[in-house]
PDB file of N, CA and C in Angstrom:
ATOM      1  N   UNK A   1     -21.538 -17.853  18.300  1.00  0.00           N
ATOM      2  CA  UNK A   1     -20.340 -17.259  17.720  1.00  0.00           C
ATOM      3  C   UNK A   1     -19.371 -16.925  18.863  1.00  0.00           C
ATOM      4  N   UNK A   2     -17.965 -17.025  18.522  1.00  0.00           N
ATOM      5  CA  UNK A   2     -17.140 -16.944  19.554  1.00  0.00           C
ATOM      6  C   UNK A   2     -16.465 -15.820  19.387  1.00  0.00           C
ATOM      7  N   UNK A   3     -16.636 -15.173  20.590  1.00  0.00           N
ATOM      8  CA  UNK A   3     -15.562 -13.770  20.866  1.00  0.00           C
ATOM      9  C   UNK A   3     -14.339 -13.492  20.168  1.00  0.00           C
ATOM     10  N   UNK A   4     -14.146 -13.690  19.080  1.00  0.00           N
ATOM     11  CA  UNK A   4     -12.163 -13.006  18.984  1.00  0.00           C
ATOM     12  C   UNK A   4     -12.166 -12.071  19.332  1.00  0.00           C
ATOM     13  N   UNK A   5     -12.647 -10.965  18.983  1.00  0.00           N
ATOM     14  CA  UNK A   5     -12.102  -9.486  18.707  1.00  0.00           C
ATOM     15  C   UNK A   5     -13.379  -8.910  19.738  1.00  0.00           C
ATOM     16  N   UNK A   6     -12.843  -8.325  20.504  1.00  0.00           N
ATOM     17  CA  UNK A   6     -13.670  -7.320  21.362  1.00  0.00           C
ATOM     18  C   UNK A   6     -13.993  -5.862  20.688  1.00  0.00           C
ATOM     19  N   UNK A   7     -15.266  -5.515  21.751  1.00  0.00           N
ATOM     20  CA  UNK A   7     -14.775  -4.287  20.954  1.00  0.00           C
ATOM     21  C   UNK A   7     -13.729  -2.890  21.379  1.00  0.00           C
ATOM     22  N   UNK A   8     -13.244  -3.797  22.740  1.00  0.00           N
ATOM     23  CA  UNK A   8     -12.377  -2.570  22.636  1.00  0.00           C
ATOM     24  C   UNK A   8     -10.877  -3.138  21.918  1.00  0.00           C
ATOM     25  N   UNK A   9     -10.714  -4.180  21.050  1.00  0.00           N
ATOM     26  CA  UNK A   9     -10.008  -4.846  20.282  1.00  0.00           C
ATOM     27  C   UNK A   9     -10.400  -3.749  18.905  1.00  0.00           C
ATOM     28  N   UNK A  10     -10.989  -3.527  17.988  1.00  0.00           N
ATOM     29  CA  UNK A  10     -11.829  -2.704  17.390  1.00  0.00           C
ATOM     30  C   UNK A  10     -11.583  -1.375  17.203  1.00  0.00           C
ATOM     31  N   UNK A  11     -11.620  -1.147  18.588  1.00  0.00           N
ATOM     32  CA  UNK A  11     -11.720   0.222  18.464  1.00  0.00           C
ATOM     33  C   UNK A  11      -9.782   0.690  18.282  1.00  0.00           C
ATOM     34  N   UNK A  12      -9.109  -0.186  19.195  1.00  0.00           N
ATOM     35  CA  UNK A  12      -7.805  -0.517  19.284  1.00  0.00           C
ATOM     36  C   UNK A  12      -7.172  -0.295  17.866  1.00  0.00           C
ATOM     37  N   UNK A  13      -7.666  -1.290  17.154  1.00  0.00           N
ATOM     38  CA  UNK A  13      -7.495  -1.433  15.729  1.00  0.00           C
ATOM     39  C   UNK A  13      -7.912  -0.315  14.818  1.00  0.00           C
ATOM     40  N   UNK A  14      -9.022   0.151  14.835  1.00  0.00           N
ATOM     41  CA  UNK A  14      -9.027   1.463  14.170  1.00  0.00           C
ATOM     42  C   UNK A  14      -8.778   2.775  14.251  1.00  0.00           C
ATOM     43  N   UNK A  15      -8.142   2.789  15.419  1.00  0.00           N
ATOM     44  CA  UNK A  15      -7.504   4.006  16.080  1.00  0.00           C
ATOM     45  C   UNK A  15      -5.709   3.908  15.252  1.00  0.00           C
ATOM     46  N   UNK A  16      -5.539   2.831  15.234  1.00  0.00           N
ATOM     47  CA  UNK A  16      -4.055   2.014  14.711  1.00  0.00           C
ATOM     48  C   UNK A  16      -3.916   2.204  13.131  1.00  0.00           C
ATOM     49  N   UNK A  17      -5.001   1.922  12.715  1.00  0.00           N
ATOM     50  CA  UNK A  17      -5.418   2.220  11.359  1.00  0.00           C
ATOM     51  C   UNK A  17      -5.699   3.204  11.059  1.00  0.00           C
ATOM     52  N   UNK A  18      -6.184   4.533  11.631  1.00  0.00           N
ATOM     53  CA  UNK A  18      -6.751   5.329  11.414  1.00  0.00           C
ATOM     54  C   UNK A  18      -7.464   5.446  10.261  1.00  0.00           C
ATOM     55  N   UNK A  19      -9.075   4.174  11.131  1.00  0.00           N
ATOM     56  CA  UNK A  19      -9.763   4.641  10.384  1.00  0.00           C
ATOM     57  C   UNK A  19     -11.401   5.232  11.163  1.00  0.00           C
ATOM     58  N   UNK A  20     -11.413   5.894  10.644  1.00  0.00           N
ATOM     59  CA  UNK A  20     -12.869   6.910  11.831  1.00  0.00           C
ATOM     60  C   UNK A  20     -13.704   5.674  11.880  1.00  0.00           C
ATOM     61  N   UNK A  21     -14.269   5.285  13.254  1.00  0.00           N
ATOM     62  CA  UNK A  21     -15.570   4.828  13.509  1.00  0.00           C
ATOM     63  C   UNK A  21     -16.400   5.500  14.403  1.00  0.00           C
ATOM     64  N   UNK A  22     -17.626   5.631  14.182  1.00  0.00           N
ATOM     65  CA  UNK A  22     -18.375   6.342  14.804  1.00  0.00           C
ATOM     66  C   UNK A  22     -18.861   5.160  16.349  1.00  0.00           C
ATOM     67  N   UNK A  23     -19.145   5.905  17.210  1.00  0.00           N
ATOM     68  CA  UNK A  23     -19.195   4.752  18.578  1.00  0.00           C
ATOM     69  C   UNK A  23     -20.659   3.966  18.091  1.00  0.00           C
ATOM     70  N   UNK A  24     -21.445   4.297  17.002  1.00  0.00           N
ATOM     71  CA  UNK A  24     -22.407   2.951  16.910  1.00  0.00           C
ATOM     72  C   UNK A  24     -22.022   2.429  15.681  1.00  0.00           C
ATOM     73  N   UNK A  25     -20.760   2.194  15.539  1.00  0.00           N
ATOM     74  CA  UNK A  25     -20.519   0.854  14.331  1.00  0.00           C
ATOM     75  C   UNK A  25     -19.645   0.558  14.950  1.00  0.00           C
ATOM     76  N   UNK A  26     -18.842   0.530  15.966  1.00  0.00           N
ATOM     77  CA  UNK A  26     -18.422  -0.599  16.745  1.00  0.00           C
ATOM     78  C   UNK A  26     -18.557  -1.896  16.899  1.00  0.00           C
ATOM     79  N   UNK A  27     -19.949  -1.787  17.809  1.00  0.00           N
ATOM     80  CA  UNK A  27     -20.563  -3.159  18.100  1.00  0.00           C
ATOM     81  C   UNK A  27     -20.661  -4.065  16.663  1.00  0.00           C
ATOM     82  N   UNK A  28     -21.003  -3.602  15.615  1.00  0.00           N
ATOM     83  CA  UNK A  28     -21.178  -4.384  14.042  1.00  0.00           C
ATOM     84  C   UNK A  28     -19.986  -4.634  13.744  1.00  0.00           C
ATOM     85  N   UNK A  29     -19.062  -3.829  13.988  1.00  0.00           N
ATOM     86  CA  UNK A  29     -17.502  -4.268  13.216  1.00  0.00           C
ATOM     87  C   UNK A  29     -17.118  -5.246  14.252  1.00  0.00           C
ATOM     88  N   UNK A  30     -17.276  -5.271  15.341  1.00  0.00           N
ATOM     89  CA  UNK A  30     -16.823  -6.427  16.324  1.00  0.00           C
ATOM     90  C   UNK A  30     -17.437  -8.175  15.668  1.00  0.00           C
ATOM     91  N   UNK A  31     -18.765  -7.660  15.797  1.00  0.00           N
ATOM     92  CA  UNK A  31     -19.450  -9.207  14.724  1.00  0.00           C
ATOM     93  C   UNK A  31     -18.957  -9.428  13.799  1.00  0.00           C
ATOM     94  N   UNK A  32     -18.431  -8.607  12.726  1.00  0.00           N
ATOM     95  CA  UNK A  32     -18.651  -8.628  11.023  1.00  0.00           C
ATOM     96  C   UNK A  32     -16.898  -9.409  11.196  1.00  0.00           C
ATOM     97  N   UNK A  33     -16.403  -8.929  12.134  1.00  0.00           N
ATOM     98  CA  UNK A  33     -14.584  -8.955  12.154  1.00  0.00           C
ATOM     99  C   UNK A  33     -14.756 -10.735  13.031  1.00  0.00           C
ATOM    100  N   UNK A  34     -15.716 -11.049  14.035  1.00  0.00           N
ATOM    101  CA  UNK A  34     -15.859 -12.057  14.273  1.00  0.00           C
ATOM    102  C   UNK A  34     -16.558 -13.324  13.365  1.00  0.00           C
ATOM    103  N   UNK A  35     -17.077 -12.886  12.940  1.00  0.00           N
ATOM    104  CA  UNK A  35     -18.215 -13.812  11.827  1.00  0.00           C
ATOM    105  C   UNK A  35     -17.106 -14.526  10.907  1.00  0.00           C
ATOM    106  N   UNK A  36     -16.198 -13.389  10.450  1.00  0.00           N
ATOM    107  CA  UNK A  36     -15.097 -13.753   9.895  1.00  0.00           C
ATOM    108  C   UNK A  36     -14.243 -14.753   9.892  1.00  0.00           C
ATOM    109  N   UNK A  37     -14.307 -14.716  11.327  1.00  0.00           N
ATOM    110  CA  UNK A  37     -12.917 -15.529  12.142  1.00  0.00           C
ATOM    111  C   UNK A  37     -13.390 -16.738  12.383  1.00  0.00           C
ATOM    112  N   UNK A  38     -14.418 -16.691  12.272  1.00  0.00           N
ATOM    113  CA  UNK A  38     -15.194 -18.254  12.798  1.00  0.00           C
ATOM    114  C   UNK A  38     -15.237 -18.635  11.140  1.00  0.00           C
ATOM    115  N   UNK A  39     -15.127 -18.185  10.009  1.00  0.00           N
ATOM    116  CA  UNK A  39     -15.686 -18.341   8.552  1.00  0.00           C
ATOM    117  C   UNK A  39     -14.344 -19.359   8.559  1.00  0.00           C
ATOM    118  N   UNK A  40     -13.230 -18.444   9.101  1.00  0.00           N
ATOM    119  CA  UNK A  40     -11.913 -19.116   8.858  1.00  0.00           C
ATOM    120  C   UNK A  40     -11.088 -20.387   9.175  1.00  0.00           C
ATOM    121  N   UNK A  41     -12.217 -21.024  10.743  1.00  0.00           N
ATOM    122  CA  UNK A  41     -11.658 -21.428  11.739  1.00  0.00           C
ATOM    123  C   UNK A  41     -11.159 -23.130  10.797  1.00  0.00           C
ATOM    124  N   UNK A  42     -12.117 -23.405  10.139  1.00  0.00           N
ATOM    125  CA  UNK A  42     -11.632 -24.289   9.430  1.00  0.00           C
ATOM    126  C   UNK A  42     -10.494 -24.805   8.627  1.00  0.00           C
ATOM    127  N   UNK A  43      -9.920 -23.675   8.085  1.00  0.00           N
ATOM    128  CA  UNK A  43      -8.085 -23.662   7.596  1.00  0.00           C
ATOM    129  C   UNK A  43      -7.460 -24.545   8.844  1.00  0.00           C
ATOM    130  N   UNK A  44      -7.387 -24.051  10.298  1.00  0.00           N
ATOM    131  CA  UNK A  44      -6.663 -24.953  11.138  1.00  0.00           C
ATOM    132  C   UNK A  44      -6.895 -26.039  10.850  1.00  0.00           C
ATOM    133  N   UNK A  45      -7.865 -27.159  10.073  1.00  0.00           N
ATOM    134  CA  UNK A  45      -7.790 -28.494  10.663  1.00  0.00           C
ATOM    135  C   UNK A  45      -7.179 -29.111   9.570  1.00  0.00           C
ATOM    136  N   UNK A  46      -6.466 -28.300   8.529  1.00  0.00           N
ATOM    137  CA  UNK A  46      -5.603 -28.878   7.903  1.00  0.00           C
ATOM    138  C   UNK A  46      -4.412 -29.705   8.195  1.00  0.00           C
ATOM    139  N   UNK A  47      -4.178 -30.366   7.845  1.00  0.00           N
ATOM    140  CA  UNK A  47      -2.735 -31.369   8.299  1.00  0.00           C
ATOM    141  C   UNK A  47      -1.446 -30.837   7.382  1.00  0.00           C
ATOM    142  N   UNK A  48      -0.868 -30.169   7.812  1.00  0.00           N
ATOM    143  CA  UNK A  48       0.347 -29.611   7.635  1.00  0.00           C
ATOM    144  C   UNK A  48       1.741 -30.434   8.077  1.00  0.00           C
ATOM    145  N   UNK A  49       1.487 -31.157   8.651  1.00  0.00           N
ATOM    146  CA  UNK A  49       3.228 -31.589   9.153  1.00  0.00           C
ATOM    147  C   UNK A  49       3.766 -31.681   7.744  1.00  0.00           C
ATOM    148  N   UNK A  50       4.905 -31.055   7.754  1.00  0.00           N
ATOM    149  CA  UNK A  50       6.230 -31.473   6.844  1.00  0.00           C
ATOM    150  C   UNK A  50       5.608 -30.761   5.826  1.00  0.00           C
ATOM    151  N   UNK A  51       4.682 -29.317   5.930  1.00  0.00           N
ATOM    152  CA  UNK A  51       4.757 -28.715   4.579  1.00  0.00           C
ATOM    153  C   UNK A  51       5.926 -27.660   5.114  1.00  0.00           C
ATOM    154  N   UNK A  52       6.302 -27.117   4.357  1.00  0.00           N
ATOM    155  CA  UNK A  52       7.201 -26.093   4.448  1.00  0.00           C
ATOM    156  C   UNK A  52       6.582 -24.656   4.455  1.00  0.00           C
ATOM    157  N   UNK A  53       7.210 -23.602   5.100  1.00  0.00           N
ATOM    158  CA  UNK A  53       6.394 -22.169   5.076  1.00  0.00           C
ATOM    159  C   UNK A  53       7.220 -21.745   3.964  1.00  0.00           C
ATOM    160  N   UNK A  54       5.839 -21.054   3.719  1.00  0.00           N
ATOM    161  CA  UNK A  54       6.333 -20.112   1.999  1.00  0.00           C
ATOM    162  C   UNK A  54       6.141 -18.712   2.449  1.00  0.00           C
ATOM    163  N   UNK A  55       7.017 -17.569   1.964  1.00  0.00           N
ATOM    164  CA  UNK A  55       6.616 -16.475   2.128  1.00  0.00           C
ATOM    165  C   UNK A  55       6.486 -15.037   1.024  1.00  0.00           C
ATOM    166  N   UNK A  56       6.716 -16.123   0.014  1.00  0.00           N
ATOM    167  CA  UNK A  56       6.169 -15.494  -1.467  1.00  0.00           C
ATOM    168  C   UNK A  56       5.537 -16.838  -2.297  1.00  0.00           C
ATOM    169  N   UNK A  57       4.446 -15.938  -2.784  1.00  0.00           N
ATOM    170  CA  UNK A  57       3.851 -17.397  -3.709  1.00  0.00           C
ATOM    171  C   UNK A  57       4.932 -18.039  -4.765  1.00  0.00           C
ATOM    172  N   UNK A  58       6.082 -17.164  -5.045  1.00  0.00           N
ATOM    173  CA  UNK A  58       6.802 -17.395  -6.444  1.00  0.00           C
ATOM    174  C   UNK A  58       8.173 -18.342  -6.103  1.00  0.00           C
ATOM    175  N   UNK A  59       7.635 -18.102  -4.536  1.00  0.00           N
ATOM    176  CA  UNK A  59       9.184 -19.127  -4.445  1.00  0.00           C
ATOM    177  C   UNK A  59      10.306 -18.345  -3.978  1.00  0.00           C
ATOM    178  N   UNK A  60      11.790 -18.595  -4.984  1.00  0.00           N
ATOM    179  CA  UNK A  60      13.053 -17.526  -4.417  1.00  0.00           C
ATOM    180  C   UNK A  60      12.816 -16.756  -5.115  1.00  0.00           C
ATOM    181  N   UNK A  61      12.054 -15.872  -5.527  1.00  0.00           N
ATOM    182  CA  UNK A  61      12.544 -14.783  -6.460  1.00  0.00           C
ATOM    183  C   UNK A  61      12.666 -13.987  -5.266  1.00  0.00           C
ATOM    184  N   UNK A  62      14.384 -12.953  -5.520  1.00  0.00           N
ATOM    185  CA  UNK A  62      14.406 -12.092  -4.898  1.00  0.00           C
ATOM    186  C   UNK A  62      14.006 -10.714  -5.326  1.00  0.00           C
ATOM    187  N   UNK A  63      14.623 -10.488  -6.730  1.00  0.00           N
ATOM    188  CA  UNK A  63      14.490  -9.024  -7.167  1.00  0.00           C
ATOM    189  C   UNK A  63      14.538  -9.273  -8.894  1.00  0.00           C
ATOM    190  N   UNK A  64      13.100  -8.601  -8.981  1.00  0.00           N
ATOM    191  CA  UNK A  64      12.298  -8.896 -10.319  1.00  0.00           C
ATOM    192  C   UNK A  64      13.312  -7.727 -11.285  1.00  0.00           C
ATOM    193  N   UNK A  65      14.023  -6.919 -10.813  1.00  0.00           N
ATOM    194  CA  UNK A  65      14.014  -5.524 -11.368  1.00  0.00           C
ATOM    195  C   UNK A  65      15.582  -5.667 -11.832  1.00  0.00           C
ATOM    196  N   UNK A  66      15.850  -4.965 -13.194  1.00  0.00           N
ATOM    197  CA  UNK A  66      17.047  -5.019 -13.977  1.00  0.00           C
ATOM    198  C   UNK A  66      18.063  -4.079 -13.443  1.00  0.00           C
ATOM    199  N   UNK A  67      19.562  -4.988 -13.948  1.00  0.00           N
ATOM    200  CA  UNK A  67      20.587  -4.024 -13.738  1.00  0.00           C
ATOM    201  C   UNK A  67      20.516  -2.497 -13.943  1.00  0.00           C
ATOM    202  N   UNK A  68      20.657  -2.067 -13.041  1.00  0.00           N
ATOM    203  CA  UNK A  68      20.955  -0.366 -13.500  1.00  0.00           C
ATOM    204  C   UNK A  68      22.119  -0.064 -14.139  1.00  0.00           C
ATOM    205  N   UNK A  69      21.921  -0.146 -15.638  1.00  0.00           N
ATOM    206  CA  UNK A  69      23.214   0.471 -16.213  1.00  0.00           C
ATOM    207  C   UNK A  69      23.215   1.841 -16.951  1.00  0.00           C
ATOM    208  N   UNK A  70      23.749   2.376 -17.630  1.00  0.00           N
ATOM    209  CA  UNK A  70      24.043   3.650 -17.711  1.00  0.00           C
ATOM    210  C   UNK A  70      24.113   3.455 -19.535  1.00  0.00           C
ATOM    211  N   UNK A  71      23.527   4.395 -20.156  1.00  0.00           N
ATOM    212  CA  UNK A  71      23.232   4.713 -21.414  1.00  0.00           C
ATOM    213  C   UNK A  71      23.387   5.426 -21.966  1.00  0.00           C
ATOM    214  N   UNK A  72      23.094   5.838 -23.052  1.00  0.00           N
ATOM    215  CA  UNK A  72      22.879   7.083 -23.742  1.00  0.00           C
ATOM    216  C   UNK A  72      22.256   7.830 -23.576  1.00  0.00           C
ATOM    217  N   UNK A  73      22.111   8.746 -22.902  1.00  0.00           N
ATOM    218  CA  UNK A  73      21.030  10.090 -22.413  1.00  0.00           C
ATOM    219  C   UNK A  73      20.715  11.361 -23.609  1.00  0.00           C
ATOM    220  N   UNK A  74      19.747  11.784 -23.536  1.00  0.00           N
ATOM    221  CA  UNK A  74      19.386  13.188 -23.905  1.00  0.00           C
ATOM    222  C   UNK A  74      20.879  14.255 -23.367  1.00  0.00           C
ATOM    223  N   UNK A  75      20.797  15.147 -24.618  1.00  0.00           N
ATOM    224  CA  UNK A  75      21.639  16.420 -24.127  1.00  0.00           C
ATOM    225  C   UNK A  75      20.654  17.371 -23.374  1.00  0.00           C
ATOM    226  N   UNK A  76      21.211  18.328 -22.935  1.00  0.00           N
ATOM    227  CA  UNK A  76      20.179  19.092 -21.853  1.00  0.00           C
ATOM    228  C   UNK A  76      19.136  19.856 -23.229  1.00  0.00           C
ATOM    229  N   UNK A  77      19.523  20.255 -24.612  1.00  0.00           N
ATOM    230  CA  UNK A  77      19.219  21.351 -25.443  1.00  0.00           C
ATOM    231  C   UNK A  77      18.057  20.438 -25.936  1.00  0.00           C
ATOM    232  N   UNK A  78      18.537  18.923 -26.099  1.00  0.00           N
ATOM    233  CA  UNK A  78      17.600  17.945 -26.500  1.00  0.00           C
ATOM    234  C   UNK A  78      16.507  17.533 -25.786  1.00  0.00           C
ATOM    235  N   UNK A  79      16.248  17.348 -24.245  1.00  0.00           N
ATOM    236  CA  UNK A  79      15.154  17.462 -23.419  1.00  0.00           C
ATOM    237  C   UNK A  79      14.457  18.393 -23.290  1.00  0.00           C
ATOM    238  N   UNK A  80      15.117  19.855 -23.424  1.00  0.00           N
ATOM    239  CA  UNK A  80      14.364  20.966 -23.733  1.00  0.00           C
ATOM    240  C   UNK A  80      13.630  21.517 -24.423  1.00  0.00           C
ATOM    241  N   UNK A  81      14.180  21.043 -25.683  1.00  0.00           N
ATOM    242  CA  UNK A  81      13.589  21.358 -27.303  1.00  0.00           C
ATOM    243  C   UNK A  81      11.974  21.398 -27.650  1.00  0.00           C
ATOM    244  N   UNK A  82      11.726  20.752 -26.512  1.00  0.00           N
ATOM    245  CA  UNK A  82       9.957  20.521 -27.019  1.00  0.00           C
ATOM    246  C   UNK A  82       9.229  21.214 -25.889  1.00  0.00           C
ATOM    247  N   UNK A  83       9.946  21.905 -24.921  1.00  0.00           N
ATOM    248  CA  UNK A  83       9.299  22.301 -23.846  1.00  0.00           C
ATOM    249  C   UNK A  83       8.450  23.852 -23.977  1.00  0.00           C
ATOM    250  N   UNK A  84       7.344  23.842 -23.636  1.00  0.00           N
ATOM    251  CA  UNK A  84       6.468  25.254 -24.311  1.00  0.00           C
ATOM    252  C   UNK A  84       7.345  26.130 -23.230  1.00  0.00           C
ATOM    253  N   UNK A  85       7.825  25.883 -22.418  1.00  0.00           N
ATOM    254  CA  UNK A  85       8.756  26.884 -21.589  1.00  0.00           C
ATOM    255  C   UNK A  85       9.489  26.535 -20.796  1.00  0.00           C
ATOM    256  N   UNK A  86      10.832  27.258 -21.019  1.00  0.00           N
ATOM    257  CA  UNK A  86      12.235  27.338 -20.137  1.00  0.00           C
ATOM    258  C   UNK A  86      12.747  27.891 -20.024  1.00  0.00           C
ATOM    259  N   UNK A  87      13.735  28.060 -18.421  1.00  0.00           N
ATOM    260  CA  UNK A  87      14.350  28.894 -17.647  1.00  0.00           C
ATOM    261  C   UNK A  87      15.722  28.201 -17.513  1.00  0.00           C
ATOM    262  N   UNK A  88      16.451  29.150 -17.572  1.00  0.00           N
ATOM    263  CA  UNK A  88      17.832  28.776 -17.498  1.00  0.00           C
ATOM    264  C   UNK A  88      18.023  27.887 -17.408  1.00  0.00           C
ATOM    265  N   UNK A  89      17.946  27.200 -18.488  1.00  0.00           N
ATOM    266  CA  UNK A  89      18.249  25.910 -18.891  1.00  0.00           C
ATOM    267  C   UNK A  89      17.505  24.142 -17.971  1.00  0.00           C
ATOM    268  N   UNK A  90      16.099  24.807 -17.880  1.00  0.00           N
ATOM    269  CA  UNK A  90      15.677  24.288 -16.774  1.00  0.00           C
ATOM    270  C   UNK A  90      13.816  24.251 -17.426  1.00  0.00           C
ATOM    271  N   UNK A  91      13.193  23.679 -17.005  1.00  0.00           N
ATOM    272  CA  UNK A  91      11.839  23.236 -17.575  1.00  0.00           C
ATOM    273  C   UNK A  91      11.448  24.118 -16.795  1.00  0.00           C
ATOM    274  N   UNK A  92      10.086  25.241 -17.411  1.00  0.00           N
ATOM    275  CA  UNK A  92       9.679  26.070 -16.594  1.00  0.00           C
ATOM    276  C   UNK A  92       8.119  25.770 -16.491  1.00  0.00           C
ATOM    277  N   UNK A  93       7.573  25.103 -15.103  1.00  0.00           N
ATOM    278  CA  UNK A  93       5.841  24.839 -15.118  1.00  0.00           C
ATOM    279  C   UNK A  93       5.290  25.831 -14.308  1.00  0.00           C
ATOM    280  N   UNK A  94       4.161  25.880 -14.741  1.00  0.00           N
ATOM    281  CA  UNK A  94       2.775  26.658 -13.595  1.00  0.00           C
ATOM    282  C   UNK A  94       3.417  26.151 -12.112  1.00  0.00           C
ATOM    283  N   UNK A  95       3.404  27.298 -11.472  1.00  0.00           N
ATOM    284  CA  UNK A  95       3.459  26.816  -9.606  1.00  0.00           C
ATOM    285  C   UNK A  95       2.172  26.179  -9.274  1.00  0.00           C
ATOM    286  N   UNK A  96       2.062  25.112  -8.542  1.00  0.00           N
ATOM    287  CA  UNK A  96       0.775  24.237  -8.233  1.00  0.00           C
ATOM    288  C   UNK A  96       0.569  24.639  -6.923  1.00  0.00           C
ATOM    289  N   UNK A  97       0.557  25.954  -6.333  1.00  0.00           N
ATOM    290  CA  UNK A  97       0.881  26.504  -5.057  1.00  0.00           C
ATOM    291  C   UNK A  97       0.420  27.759  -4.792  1.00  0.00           C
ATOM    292  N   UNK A  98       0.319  28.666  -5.902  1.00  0.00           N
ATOM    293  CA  UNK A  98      -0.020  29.620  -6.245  1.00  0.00           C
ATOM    294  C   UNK A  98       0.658  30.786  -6.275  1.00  0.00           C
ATOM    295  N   UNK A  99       0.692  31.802  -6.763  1.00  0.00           N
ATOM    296  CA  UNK A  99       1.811  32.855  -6.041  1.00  0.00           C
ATOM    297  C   UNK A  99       3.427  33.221  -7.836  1.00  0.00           C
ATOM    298  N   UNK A 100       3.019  32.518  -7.954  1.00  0.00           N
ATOM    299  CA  UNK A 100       4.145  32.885  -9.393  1.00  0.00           C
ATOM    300  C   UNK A 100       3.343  32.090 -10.733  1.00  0.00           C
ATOM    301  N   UNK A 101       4.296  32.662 -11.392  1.00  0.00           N
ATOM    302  CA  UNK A 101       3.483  32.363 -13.064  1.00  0.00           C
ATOM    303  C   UNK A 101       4.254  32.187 -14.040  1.00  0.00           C
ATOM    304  N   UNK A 102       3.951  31.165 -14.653  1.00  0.00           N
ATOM    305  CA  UNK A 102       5.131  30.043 -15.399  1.00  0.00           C
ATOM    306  C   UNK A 102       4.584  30.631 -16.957  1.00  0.00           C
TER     307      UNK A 102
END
């Protein structure tokens, strides 16, 4: 098996990531992250000339998401109406913090 990732590559990386490794799963994440890379090495021997790079599977879509237009809204008395409690004209909840009381 061939070296990619060292382990002070590893440790590099999960410090970056912040994700905790303890200093004896190092050495395993260095293999498990290499084992990998060698799993992969085969994609290169594809013949690519004259494909084109894609960088969404869908193609051009730029923006999936609708005009923002402007509607008919609730009156303030009408958003309120169902609320088990309110403050000056304002939705009144439990503090999730502690210290006051809704």
């Amino acid at each position: 098996m061939t070296e990619h990732v060292t382990e002070k590559d590893v440790r590099a990386i999960a410090e970056y990531c912040r994700i905790g490794l303890a200093d004896s799963e190092i050495p395993q994440m260095a293999a498990d992250l290499n084992a990998i890379i060698d799993e992969l090495a085969p994609i290169t021997e594809y013949d690519l000339d004259g494909v084109e790079p894609t960088f969404h599977p869908i193609g051009d879509l730029s923006n999936v998401m609708r005009e923002d237009v402007e509607g008919t809204s609730f009156t303030q008395e009408e958003a309120l109406s169902n609320a088990p409690k309110q403050q000056d004209g304002s939705f009144l909840i439990p503090s999730i913090l502690g210290g006051g009381e809704a």
